[in-house]
N, C-alpha and C. Protein backbone atom coordinates (compact mmCIF):
# COMPACT_ATOMS: atom_id res chain seq x y z
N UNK A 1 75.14 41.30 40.90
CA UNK A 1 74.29 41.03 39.76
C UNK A 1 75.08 40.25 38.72
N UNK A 2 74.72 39.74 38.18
CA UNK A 2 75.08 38.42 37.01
C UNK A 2 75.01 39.57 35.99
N UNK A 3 76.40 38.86 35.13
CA UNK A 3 76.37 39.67 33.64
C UNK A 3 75.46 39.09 32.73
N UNK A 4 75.28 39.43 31.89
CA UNK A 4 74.89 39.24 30.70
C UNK A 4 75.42 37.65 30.18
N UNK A 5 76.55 38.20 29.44
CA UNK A 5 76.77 37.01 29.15
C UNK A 5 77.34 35.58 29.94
N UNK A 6 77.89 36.06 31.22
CA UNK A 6 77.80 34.31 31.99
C UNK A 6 76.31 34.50 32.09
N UNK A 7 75.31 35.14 31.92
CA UNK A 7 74.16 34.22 32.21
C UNK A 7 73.52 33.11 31.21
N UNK A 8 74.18 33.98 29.82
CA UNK A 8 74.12 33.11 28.33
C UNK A 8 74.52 32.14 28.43
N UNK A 9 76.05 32.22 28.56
CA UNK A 9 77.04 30.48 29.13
C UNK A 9 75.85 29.81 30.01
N UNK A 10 75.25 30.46 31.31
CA UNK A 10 75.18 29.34 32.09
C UNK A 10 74.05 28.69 31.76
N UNK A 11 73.25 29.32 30.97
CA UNK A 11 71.78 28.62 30.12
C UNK A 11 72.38 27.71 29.20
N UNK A 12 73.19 27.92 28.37
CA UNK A 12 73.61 26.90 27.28
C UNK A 12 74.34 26.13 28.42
N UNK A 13 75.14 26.51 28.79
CA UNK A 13 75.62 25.32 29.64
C UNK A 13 74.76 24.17 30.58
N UNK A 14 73.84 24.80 31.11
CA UNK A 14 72.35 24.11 31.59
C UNK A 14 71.43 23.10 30.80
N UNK A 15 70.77 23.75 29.95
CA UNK A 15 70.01 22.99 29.14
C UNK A 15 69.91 22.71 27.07
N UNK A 16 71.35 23.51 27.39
CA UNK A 16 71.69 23.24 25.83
C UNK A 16 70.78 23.86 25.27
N UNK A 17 70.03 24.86 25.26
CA UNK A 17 69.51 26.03 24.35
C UNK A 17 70.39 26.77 23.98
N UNK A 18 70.11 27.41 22.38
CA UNK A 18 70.84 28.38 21.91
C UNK A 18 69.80 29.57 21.87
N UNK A 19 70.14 30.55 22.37
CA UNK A 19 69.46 32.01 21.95
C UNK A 19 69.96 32.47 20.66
N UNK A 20 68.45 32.89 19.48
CA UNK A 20 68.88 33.18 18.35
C UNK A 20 70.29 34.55 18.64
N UNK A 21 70.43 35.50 19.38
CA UNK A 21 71.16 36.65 19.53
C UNK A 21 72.69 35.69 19.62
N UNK A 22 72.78 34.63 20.36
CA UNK A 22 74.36 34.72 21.09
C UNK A 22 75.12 34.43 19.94
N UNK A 23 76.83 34.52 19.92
CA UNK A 23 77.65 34.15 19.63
C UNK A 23 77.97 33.23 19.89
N UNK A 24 78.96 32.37 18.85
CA UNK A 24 79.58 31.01 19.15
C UNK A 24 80.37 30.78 21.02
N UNK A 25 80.88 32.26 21.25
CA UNK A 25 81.74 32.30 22.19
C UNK A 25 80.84 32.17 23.57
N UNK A 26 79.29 32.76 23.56
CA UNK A 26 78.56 32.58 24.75
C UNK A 26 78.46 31.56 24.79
N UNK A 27 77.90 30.26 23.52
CA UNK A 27 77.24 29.42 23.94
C UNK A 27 77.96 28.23 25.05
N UNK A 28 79.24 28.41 25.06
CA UNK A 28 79.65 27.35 25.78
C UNK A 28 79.99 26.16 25.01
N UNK A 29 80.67 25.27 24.72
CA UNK A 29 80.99 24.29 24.03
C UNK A 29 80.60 23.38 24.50
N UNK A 30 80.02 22.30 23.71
CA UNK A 30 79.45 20.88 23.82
C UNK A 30 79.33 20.21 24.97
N UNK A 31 80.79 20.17 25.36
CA UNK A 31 81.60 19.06 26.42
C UNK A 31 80.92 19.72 27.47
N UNK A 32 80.90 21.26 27.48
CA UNK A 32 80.65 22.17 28.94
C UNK A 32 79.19 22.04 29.18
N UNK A 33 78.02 22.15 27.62
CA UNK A 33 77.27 21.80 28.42
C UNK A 33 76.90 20.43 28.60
N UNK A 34 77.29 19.31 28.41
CA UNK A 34 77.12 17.94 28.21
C UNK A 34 77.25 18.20 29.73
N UNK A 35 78.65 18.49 30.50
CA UNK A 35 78.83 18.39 32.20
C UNK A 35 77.99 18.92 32.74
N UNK A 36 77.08 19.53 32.72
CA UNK A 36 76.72 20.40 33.52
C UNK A 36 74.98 20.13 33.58
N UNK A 37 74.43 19.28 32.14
CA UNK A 37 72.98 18.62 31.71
C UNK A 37 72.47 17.86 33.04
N UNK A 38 73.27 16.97 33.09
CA UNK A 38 72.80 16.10 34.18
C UNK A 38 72.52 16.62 35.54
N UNK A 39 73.22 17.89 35.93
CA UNK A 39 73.19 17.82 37.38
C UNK A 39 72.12 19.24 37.00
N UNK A 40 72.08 20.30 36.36
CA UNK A 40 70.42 20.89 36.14
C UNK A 40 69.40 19.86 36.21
N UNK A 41 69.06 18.60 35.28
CA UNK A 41 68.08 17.97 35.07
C UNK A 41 67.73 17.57 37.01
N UNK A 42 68.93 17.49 37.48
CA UNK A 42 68.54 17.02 38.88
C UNK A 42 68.44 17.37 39.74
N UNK A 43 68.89 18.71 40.00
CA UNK A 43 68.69 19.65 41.20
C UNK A 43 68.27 20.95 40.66
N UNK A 44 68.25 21.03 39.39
CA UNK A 44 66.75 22.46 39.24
C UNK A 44 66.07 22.07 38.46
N UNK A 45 65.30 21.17 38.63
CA UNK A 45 63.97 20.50 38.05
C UNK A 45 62.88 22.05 38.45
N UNK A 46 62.95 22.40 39.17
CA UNK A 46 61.50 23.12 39.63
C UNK A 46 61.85 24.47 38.95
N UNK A 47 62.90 24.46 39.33
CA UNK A 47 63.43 25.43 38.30
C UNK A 47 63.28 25.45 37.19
N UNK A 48 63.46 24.65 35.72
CA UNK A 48 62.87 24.19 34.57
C UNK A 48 61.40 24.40 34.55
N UNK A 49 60.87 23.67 35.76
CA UNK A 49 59.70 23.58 35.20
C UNK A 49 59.09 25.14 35.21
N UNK A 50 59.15 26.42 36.22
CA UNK A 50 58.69 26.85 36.61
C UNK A 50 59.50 28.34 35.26
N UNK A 51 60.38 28.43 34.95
CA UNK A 51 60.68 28.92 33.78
C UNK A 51 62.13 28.82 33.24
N UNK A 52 61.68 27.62 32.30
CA UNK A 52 63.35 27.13 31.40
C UNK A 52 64.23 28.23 31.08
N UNK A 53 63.65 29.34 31.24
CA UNK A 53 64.48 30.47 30.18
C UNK A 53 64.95 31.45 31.11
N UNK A 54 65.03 31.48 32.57
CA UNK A 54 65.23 32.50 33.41
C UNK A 54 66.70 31.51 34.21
N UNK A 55 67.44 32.12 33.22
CA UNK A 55 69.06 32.05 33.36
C UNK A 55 69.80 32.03 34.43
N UNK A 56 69.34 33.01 35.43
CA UNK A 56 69.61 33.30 36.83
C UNK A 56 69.15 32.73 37.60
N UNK A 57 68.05 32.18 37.43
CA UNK A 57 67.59 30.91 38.66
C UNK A 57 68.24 29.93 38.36
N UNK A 58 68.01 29.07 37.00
CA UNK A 58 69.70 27.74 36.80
C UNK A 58 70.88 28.23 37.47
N UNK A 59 71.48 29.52 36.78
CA UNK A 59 72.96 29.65 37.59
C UNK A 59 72.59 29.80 39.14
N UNK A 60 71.82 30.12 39.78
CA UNK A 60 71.47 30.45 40.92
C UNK A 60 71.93 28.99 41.41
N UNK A 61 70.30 27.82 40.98
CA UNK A 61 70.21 26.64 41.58
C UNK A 61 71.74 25.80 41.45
N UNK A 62 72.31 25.92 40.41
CA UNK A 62 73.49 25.27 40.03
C UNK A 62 74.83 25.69 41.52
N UNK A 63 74.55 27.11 41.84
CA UNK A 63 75.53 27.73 42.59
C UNK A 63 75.17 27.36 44.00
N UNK A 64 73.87 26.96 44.44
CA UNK A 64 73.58 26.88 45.68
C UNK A 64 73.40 25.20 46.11
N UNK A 65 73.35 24.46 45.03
CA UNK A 65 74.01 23.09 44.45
C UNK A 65 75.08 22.42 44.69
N UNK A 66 76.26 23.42 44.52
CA UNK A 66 77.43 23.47 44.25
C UNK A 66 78.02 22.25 44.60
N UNK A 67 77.81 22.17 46.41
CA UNK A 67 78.74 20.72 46.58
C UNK A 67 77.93 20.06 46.72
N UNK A 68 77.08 19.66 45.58
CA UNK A 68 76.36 18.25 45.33
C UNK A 68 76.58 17.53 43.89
N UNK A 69 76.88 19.10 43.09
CA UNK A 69 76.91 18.93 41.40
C UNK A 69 78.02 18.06 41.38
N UNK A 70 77.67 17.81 39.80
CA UNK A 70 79.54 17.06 39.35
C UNK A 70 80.55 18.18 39.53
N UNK A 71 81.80 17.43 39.80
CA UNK A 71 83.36 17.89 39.71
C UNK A 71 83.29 18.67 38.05
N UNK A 72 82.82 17.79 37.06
CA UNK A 72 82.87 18.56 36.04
C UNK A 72 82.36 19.72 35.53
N UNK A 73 80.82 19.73 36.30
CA UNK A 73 80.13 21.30 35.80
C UNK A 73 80.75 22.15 36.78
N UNK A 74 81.44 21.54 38.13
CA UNK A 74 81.80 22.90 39.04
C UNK A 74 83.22 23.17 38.65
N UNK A 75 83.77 22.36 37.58
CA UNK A 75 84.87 22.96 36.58
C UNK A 75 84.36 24.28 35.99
N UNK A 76 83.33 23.84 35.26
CA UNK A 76 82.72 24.39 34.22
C UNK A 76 82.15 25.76 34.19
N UNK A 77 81.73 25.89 35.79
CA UNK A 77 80.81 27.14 36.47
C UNK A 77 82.64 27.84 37.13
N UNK A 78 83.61 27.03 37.28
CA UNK A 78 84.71 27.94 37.71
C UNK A 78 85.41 28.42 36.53
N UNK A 79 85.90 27.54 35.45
CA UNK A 79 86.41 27.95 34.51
C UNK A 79 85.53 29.36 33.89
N UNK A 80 84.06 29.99 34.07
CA UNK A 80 83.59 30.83 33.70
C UNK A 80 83.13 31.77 34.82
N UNK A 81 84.00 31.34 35.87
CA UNK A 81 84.35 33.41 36.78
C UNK A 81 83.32 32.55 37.72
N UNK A 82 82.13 31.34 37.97
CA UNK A 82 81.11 31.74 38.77
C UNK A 82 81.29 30.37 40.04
């Protein structure tokens, strides 16, 4: 099961939403989610469409993605444990 907060990271890191609750430290920094925008917008489109806000299907699609995404978000998804 996914924690809590990498699921926070991996939403901000995804589509650059902030949840009014998180801390500076969930959201992920700029750069992390800047890497990581492009390759959500392109391989979990259905995902988005079907619900932007369910955290675990992005990190899901992003993880099952993996060797298609950029080098940089699969920095980004390693540098945060996933």
């Amino acid at each position: 099961m996914f924690r809590p907060m990498v699921l926070t990271v991996a939403l901000s890191l995804a589509i650059g939403t902030v949840a009014h609750a998180q801390t500076p430290s969930q959201q992920g920094s700029e750069s992390e989610r800047a890497a990581c925008h492009p390759d959500v917008v392109k391989f979990c489109q259905t995902q988005l469409e079907v619900n932007p806000n369910d955290v675990g299907g992005i990190l899901n699609c992003l993880q099952t993605n993996r060797t298609k995404i950029s080098t940089a978000c699969q920095s980004v998804l390693t540098s945060h444990g996933q």
